[in-house]
PDB file of N, CA and C in Angstrom:
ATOM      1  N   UNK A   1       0.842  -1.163   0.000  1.00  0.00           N
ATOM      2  CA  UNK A   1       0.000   0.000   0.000  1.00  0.00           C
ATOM      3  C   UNK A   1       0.892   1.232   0.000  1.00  0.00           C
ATOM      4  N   UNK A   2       0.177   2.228  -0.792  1.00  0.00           N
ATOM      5  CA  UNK A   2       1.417   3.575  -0.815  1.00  0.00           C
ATOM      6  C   UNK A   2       0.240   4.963  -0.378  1.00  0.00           C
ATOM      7  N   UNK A   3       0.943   5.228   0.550  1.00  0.00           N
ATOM      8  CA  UNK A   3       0.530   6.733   1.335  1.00  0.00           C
ATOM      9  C   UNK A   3       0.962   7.982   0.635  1.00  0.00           C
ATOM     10  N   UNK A   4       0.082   8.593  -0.014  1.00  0.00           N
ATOM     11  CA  UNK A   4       0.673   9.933  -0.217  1.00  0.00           C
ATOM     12  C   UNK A   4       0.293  10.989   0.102  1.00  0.00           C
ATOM     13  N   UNK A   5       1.264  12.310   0.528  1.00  0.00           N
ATOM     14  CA  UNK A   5       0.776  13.316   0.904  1.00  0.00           C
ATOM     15  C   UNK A   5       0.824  14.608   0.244  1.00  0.00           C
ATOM     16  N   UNK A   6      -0.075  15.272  -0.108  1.00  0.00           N
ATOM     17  CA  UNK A   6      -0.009  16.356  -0.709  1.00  0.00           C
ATOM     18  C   UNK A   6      -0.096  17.385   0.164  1.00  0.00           C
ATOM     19  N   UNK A   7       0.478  18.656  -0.344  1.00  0.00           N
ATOM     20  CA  UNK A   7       0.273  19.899   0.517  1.00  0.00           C
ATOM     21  C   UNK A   7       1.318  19.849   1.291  1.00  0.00           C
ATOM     22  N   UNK A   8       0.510  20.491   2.625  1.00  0.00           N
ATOM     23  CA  UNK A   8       1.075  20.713   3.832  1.00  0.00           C
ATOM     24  C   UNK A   8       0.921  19.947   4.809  1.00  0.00           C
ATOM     25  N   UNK A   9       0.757  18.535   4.423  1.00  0.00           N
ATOM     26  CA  UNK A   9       0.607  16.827   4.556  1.00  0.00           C
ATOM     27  C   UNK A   9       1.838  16.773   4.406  1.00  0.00           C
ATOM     28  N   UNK A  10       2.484  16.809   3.246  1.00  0.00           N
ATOM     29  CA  UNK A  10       3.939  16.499   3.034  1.00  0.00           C
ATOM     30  C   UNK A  10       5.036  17.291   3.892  1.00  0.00           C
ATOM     31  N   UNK A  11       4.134  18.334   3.850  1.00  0.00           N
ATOM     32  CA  UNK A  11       5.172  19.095   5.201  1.00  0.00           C
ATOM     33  C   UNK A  11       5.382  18.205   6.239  1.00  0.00           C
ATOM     34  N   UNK A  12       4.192  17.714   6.682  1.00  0.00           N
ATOM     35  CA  UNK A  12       4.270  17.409   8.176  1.00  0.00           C
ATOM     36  C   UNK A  12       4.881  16.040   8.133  1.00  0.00           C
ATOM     37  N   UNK A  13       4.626  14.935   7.079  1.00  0.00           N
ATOM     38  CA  UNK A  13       5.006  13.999   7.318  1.00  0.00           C
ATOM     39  C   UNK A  13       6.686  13.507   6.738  1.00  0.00           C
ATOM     40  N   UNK A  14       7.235  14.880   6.186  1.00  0.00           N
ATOM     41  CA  UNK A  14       8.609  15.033   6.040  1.00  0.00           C
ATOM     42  C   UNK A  14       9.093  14.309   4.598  1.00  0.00           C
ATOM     43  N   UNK A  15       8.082  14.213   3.796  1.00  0.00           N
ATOM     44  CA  UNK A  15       7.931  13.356   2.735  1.00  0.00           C
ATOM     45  C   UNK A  15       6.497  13.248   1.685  1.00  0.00           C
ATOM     46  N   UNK A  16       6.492  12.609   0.143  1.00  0.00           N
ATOM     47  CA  UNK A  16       5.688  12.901  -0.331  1.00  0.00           C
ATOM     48  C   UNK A  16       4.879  11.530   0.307  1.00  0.00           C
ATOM     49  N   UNK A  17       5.569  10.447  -0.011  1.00  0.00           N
ATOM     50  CA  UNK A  17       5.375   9.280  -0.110  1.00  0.00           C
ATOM     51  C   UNK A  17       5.709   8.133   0.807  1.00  0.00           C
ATOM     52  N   UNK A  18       4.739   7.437   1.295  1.00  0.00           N
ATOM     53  CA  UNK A  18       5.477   5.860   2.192  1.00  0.00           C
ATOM     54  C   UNK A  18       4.766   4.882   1.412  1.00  0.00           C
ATOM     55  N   UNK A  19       5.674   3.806   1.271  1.00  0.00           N
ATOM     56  CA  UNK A  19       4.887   2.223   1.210  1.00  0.00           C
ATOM     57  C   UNK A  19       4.998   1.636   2.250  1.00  0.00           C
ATOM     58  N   UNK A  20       4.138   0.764   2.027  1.00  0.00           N
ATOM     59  CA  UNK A  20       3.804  -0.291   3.139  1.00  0.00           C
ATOM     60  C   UNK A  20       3.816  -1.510   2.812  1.00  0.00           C
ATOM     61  N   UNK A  21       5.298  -2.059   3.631  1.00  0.00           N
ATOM     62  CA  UNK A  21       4.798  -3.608   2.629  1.00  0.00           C
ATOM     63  C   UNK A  21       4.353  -4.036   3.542  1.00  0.00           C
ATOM     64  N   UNK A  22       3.160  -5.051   2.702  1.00  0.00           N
ATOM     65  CA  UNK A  22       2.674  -5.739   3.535  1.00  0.00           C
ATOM     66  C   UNK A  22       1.548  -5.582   4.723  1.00  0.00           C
ATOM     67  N   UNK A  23       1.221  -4.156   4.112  1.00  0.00           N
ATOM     68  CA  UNK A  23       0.063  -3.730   5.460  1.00  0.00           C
ATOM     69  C   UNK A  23      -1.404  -4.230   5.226  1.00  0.00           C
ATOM     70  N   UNK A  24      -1.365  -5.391   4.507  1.00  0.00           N
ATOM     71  CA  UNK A  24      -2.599  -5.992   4.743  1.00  0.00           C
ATOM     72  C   UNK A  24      -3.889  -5.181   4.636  1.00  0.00           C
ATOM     73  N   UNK A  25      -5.125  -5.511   4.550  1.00  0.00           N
ATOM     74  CA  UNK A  25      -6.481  -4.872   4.579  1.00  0.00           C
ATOM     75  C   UNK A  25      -6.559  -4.159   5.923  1.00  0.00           C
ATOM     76  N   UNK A  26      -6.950  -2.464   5.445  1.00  0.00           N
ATOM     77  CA  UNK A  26      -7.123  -2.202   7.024  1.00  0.00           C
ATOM     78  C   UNK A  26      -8.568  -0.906   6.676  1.00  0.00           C
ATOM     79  N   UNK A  27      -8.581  -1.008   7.769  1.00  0.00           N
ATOM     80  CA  UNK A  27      -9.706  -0.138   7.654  1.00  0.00           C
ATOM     81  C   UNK A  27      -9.658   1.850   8.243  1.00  0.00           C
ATOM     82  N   UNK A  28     -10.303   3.031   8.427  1.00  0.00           N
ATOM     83  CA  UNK A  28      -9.946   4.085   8.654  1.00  0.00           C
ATOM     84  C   UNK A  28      -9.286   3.904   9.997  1.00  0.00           C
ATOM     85  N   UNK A  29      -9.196   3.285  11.388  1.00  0.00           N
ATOM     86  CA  UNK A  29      -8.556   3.490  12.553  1.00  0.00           C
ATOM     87  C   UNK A  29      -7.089   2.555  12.128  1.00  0.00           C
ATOM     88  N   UNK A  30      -6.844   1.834  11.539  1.00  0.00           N
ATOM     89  CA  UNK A  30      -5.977   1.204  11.066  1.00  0.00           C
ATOM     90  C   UNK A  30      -4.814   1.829  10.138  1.00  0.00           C
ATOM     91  N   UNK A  31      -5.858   2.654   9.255  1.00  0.00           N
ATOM     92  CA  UNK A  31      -5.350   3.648   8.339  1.00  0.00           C
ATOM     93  C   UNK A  31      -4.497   4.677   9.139  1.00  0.00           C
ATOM     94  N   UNK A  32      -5.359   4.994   9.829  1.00  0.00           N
ATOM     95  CA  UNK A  32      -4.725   5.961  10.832  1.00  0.00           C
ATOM     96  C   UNK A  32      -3.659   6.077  11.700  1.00  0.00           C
ATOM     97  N   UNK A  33      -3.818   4.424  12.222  1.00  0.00           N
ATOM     98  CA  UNK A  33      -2.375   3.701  12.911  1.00  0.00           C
ATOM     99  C   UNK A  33      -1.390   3.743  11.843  1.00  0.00           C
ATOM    100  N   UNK A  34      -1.248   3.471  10.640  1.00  0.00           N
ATOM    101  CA  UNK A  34      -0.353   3.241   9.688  1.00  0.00           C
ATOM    102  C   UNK A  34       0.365   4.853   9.485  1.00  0.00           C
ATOM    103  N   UNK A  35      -0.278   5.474   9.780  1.00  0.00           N
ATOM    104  CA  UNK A  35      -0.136   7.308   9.429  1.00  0.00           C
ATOM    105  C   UNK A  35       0.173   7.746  10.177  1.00  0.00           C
ATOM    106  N   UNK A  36       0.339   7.423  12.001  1.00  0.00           N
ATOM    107  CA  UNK A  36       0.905   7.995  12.950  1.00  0.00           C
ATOM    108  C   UNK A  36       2.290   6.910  12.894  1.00  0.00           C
ATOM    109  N   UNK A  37       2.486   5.966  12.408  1.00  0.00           N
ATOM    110  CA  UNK A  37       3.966   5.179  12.245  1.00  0.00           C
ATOM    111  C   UNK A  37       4.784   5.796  11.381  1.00  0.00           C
ATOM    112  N   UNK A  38       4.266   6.338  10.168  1.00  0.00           N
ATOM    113  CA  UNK A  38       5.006   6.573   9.500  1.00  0.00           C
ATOM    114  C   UNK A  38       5.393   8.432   9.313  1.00  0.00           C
ATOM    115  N   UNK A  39       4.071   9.394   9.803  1.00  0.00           N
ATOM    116  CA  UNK A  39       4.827  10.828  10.479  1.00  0.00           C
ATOM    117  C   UNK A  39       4.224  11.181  11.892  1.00  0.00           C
ATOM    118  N   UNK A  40       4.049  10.262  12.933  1.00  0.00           N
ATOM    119  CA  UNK A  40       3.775  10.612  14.209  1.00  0.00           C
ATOM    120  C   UNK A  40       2.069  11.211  14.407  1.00  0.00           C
ATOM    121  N   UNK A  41       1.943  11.523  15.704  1.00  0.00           N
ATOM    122  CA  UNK A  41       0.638  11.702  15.986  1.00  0.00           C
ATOM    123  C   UNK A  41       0.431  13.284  15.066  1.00  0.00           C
ATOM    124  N   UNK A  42       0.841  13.916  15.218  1.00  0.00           N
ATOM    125  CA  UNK A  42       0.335  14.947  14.793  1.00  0.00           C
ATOM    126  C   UNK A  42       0.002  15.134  13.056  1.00  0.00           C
ATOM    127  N   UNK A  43       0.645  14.079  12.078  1.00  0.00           N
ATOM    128  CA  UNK A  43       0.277  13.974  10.817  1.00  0.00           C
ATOM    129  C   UNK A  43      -0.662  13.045  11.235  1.00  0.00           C
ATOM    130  N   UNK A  44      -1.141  12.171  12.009  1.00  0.00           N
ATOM    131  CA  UNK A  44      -2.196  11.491  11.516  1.00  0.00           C
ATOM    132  C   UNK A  44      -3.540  12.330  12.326  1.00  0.00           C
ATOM    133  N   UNK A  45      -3.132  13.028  13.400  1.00  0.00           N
ATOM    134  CA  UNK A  45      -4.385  14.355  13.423  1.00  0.00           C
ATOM    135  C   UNK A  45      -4.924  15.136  12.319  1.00  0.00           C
ATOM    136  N   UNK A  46      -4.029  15.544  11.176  1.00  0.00           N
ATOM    137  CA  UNK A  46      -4.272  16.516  10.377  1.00  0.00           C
ATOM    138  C   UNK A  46      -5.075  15.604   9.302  1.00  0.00           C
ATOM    139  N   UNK A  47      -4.167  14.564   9.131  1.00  0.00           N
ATOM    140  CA  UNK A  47      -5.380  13.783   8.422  1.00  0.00           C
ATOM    141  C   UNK A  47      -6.543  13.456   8.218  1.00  0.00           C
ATOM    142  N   UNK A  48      -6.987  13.332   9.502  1.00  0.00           N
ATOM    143  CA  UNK A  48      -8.140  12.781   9.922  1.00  0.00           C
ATOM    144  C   UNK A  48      -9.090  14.184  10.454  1.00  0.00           C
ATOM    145  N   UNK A  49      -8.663  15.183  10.017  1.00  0.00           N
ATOM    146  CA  UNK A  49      -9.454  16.662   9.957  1.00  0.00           C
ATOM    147  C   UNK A  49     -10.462  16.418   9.118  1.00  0.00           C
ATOM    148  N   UNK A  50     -11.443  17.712   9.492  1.00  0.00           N
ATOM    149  CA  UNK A  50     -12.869  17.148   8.484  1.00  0.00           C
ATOM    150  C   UNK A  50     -12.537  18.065   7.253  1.00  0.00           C
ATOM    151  N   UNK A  51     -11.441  18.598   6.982  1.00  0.00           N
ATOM    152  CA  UNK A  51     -11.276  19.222   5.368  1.00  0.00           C
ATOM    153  C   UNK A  51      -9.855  18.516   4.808  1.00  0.00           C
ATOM    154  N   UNK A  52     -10.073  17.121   5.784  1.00  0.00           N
ATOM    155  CA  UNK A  52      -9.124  16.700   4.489  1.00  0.00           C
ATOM    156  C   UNK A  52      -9.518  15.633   3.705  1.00  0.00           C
ATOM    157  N   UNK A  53      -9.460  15.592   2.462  1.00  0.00           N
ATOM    158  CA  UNK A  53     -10.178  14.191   1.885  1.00  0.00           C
ATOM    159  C   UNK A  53      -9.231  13.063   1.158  1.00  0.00           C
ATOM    160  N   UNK A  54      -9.811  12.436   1.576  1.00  0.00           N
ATOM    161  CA  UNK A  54      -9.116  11.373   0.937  1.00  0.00           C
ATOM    162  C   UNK A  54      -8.996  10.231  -0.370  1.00  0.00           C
ATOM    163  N   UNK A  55      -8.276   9.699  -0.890  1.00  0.00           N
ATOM    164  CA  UNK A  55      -8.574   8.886  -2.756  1.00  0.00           C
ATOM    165  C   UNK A  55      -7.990   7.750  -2.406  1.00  0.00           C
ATOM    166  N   UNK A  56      -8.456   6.801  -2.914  1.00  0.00           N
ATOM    167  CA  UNK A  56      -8.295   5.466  -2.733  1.00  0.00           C
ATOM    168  C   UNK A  56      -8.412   5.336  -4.486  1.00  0.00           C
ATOM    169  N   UNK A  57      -7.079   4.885  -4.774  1.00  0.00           N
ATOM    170  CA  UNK A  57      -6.799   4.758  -5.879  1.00  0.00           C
ATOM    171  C   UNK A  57      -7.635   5.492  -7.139  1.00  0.00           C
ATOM    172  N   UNK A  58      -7.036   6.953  -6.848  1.00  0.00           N
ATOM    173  CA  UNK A  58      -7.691   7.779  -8.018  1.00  0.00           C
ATOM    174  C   UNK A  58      -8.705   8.330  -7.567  1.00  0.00           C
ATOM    175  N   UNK A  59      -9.785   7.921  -6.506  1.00  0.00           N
ATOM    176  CA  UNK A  59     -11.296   8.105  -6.438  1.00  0.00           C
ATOM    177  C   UNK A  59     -11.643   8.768  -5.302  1.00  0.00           C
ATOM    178  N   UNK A  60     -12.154   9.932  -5.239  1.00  0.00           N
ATOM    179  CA  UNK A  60     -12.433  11.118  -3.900  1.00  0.00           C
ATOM    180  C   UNK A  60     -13.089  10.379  -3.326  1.00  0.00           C
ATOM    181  N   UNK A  61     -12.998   9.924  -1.734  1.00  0.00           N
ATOM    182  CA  UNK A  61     -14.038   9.362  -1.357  1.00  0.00           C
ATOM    183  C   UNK A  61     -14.921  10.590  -0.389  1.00  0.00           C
ATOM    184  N   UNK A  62     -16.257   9.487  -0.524  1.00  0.00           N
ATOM    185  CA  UNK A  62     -17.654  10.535   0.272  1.00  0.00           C
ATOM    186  C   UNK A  62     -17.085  10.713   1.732  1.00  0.00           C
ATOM    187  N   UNK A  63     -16.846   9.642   2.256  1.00  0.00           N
ATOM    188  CA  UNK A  63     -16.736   9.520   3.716  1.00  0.00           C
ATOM    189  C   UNK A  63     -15.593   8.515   4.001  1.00  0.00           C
ATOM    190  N   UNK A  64     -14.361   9.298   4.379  1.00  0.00           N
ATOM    191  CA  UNK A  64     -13.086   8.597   4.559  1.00  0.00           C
ATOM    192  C   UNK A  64     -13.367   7.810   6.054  1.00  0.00           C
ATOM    193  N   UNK A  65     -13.868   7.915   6.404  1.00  0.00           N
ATOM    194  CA  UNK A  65     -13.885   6.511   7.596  1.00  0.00           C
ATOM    195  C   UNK A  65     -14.824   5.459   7.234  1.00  0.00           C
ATOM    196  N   UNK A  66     -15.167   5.043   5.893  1.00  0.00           N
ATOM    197  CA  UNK A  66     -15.564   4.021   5.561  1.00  0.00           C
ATOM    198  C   UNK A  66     -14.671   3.538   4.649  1.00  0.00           C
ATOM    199  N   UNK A  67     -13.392   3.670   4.610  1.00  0.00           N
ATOM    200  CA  UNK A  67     -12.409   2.957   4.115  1.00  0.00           C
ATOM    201  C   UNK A  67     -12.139   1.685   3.803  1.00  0.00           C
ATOM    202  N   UNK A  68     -12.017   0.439   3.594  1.00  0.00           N
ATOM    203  CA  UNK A  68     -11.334  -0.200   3.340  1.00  0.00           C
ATOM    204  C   UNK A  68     -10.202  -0.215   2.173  1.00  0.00           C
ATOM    205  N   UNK A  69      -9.014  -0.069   2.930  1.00  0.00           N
ATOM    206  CA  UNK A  69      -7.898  -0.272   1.816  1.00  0.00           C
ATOM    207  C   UNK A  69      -7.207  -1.551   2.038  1.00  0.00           C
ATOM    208  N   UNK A  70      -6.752  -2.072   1.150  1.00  0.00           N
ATOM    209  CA  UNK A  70      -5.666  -2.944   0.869  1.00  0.00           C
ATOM    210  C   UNK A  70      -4.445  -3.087   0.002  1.00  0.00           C
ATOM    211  N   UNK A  71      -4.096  -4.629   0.205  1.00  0.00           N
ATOM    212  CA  UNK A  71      -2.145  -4.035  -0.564  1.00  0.00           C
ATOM    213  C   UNK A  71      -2.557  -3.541  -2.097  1.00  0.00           C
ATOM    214  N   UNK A  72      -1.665  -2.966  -2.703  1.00  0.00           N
ATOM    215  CA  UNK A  72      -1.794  -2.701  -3.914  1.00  0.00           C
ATOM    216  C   UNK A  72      -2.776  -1.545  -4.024  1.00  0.00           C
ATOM    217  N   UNK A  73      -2.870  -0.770  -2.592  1.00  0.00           N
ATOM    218  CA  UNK A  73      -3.702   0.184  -3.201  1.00  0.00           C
ATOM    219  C   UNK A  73      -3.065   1.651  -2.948  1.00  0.00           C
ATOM    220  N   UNK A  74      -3.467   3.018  -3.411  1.00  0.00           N
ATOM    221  CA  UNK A  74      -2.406   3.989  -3.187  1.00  0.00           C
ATOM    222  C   UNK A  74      -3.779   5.136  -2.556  1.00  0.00           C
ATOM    223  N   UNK A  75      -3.354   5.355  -1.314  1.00  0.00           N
ATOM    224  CA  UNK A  75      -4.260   6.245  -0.774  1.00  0.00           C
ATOM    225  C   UNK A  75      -3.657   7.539  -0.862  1.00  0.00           C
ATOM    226  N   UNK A  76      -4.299   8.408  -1.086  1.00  0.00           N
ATOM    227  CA  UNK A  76      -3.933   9.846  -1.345  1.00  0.00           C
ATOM    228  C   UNK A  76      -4.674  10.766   0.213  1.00  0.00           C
ATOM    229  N   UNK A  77      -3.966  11.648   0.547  1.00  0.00           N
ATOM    230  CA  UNK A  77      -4.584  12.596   1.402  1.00  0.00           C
ATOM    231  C   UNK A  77      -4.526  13.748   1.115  1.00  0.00           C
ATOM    232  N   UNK A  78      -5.325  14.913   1.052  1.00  0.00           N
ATOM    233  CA  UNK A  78      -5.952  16.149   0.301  1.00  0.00           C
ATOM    234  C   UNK A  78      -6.598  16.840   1.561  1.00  0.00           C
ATOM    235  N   UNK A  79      -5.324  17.766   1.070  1.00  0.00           N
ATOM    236  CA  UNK A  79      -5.651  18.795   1.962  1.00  0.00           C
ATOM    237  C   UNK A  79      -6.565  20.024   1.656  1.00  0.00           C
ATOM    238  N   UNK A  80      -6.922  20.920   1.940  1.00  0.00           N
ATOM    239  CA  UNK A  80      -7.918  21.959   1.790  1.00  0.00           C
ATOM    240  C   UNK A  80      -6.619  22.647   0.640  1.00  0.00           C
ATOM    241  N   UNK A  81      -7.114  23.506  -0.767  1.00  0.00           N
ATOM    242  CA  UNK A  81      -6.247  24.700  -0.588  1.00  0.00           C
ATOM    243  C   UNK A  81      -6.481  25.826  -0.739  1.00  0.00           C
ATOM    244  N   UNK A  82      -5.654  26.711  -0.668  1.00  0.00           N
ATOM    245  CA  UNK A  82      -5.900  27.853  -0.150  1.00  0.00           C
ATOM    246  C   UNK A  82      -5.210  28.803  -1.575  1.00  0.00           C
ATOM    247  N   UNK A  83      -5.977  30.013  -1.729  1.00  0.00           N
ATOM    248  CA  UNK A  83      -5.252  30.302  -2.620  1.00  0.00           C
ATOM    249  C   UNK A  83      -5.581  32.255  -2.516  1.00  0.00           C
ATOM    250  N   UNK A  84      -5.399  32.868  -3.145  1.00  0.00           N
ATOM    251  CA  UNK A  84      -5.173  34.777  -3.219  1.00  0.00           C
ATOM    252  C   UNK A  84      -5.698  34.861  -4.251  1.00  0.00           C
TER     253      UNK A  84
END
């Protein structure tokens, strides 16, 4: 499974991108565990904000805590943006 972060996601988690080998089917609290391992509690707070959305291979989802992801899949996190 591959984590990516856009924005000021990537800020926080010091990177665009993690894989995961091997992280098996997991679901949004799982997701979440996988996201505080790989940039600590405070990237997986921002994540789990209600303006950030999330893609499961390509696809905006309605409601990111009805997740199921698994291997081979590339979750995206989307942040709000902001612009002048």
């Amino acid at each position: 499974m591959k984590l990516v972060f856009l924005g000021k996601l990537a800020d926080l988690a010091g990177r665009d991108e993690y894989d995961l080998a091997a992280a098996g089917r997991c679901d949004w609290q799982g997701l979440k565990a996988h996201v505080a391992v790989c940039g600590g509690d405070l990237l997986a707070e921002a994540v789990a904000a209600d303006n950030v959305r999330v893609a499961r291979n390509g696809t905006l989802l309605d409601d990111k805590s009805a997740i199921e992801a698994e291997d081979g899949d590339e979750i995206a996190f989307l942040p709000p943006v902001s612009g002048g």
